[in-house]
C-alpha atoms as a PDB file:
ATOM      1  CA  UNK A   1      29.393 -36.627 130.240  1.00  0.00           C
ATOM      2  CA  UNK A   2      26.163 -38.727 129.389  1.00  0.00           C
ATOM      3  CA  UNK A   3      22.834 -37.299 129.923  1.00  0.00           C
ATOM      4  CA  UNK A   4      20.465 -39.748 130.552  1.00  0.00           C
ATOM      5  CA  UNK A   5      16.596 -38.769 130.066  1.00  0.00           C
ATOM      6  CA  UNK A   6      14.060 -40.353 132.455  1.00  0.00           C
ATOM      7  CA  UNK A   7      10.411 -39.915 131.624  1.00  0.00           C
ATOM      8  CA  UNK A   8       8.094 -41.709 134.226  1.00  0.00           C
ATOM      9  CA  UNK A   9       4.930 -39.510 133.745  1.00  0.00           C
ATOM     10  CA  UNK A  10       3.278 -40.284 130.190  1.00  0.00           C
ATOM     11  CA  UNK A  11       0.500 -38.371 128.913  1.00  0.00           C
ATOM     12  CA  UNK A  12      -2.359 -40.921 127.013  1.00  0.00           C
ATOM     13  CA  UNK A  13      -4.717 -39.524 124.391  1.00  0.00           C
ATOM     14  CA  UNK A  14      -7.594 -37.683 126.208  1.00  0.00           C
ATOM     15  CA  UNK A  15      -4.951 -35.909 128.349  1.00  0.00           C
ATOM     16  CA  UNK A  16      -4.363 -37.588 131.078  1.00  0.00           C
ATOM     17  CA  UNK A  17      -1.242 -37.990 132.930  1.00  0.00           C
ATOM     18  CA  UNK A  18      -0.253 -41.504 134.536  1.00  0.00           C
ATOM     19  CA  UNK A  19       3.073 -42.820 135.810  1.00  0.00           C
ATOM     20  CA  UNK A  20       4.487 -45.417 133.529  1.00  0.00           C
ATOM     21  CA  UNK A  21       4.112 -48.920 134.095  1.00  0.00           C
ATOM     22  CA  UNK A  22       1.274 -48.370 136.473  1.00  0.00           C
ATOM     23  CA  UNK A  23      -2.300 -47.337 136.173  1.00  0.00           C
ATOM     24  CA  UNK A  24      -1.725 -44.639 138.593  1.00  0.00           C
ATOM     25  CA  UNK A  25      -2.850 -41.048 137.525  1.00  0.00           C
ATOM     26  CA  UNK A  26      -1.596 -38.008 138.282  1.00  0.00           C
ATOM     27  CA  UNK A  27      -4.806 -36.820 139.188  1.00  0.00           C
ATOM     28  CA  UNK A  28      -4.908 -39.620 141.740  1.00  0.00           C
ATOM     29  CA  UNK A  29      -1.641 -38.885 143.599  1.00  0.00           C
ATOM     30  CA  UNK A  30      -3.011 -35.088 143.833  1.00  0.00           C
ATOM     31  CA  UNK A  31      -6.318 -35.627 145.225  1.00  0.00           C
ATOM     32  CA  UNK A  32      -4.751 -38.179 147.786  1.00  0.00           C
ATOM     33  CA  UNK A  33      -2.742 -35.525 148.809  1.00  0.00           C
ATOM     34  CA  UNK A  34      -5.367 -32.748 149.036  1.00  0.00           C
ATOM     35  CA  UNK A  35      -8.399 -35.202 150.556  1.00  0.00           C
ATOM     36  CA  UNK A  36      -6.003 -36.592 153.864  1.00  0.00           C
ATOM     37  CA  UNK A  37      -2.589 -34.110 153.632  1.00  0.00           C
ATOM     38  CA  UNK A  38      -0.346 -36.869 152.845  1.00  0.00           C
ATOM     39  CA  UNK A  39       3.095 -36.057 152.045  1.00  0.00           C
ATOM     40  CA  UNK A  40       5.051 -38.298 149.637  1.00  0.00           C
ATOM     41  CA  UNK A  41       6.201 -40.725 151.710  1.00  0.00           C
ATOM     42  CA  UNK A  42       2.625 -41.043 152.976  1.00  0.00           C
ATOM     43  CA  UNK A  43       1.500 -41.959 149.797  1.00  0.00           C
ATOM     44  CA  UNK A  44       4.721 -44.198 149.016  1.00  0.00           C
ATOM     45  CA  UNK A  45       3.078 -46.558 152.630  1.00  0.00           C
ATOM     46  CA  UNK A  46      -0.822 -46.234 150.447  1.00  0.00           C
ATOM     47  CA  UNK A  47       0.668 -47.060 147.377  1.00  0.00           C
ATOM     48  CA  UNK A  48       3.773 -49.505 148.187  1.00  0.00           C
ATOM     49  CA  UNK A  49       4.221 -50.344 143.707  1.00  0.00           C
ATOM     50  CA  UNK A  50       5.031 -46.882 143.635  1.00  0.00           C
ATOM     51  CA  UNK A  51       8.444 -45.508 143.868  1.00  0.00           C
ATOM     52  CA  UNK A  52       9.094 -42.111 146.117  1.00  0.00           C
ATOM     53  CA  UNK A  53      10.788 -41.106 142.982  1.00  0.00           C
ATOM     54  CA  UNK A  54       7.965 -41.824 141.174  1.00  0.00           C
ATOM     55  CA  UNK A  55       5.652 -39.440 143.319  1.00  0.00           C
ATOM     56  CA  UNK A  56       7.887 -36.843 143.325  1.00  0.00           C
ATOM     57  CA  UNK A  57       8.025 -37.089 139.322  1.00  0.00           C
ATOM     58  CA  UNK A  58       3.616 -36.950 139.346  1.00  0.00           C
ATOM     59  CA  UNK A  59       4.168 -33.963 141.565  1.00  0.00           C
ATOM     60  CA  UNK A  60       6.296 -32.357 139.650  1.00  0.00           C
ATOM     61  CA  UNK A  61       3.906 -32.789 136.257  1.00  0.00           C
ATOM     62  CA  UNK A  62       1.894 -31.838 138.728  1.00  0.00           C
ATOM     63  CA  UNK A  63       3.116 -28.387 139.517  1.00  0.00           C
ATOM     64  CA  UNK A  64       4.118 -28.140 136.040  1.00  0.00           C
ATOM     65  CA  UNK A  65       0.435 -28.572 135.021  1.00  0.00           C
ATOM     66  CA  UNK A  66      -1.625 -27.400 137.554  1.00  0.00           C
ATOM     67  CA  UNK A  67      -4.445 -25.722 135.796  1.00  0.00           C
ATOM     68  CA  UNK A  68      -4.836 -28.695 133.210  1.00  0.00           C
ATOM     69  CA  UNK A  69      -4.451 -31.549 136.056  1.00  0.00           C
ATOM     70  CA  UNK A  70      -6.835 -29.052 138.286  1.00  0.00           C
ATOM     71  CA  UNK A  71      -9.466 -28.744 135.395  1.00  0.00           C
ATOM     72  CA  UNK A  72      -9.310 -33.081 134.958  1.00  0.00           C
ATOM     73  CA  UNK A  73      -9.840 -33.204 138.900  1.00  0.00           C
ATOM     74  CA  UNK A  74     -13.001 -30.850 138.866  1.00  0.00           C
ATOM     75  CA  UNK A  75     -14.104 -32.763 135.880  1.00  0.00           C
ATOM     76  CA  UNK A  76     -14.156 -35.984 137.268  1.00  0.00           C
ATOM     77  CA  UNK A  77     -15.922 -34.619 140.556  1.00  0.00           C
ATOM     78  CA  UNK A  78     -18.724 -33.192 138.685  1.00  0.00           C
ATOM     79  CA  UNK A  79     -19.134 -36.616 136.716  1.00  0.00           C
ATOM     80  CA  UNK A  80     -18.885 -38.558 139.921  1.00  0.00           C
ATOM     81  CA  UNK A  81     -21.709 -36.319 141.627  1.00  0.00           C
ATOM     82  CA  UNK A  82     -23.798 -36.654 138.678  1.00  0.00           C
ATOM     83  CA  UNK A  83     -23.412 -40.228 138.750  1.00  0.00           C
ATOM     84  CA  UNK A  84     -24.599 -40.427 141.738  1.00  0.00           C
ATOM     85  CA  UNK A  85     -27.595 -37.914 141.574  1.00  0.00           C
ATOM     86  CA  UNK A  86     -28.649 -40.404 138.674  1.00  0.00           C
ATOM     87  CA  UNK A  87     -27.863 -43.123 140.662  1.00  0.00           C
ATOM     88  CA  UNK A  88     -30.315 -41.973 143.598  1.00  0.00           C
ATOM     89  CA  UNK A  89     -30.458 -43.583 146.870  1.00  0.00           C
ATOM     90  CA  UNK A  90     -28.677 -46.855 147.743  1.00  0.00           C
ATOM     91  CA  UNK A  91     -31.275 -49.825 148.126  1.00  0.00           C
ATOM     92  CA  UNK A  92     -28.843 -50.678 151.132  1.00  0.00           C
ATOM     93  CA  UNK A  93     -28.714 -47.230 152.888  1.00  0.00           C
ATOM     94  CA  UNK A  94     -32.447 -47.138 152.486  1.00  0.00           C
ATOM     95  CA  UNK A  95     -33.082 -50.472 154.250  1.00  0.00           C
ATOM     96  CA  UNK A  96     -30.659 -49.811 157.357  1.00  0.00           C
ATOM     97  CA  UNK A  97     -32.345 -46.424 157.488  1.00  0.00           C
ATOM     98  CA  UNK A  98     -35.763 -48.182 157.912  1.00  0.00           C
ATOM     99  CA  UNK A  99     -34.191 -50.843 160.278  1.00  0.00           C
ATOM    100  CA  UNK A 100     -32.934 -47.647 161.703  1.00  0.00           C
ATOM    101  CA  UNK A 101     -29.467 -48.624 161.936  1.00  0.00           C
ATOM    102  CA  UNK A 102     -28.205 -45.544 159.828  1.00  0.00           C
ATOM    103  CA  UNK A 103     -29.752 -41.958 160.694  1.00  0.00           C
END
């Protein structure tokens, strides 16, 4: 019998996890899941290049490296936040707010 080896997660040099041939990260699939409760085949209708057995494989990195993949997640959410702290208000939120379109 031939075994044949299929390896659709690769790992690039800072760490992180993305499905071959796509630009899709782990990370992404997982916090898809977590911010609207999608299931795979949820995520297969958001992200139609992506094949279910693709998902399934980023899940299954996933739950094979859950504290690393967690620790990338939390990472990224503290740079977005201070990006955005830096960032300060939006010219555009400020002017509908004064228009009072936005509360």
């Amino acid at each position: 019998m031939t075994t044949a080896t299929i390896n659709p997660i690769e790992v690039d040099e800072r760490g992180i996890a993305k499905i071959v041939g796509s630009r899709i990260k782990v990370m992404q699939l997982v916090m898809a899941k977590m911010a609207n409760r999608w299931g795979p085949e949820e995520l297969h209708e958001q992200y139609p290049h992506l094949t279910l057995a693709q998902i399934h494989a980023a899940f299954a990195y996933y739950y094979d490296h859950q504290g690393e993949v967690d620790a990338q997640i939390e990472q990224s959410e503290r740079y977005a936040e201070r990006m955005r702290t830096e960032a300060g208000p939006s010219s555009l939120v400020e002017r509908l707010r004064r228009e009072g379109k936005l509360s």
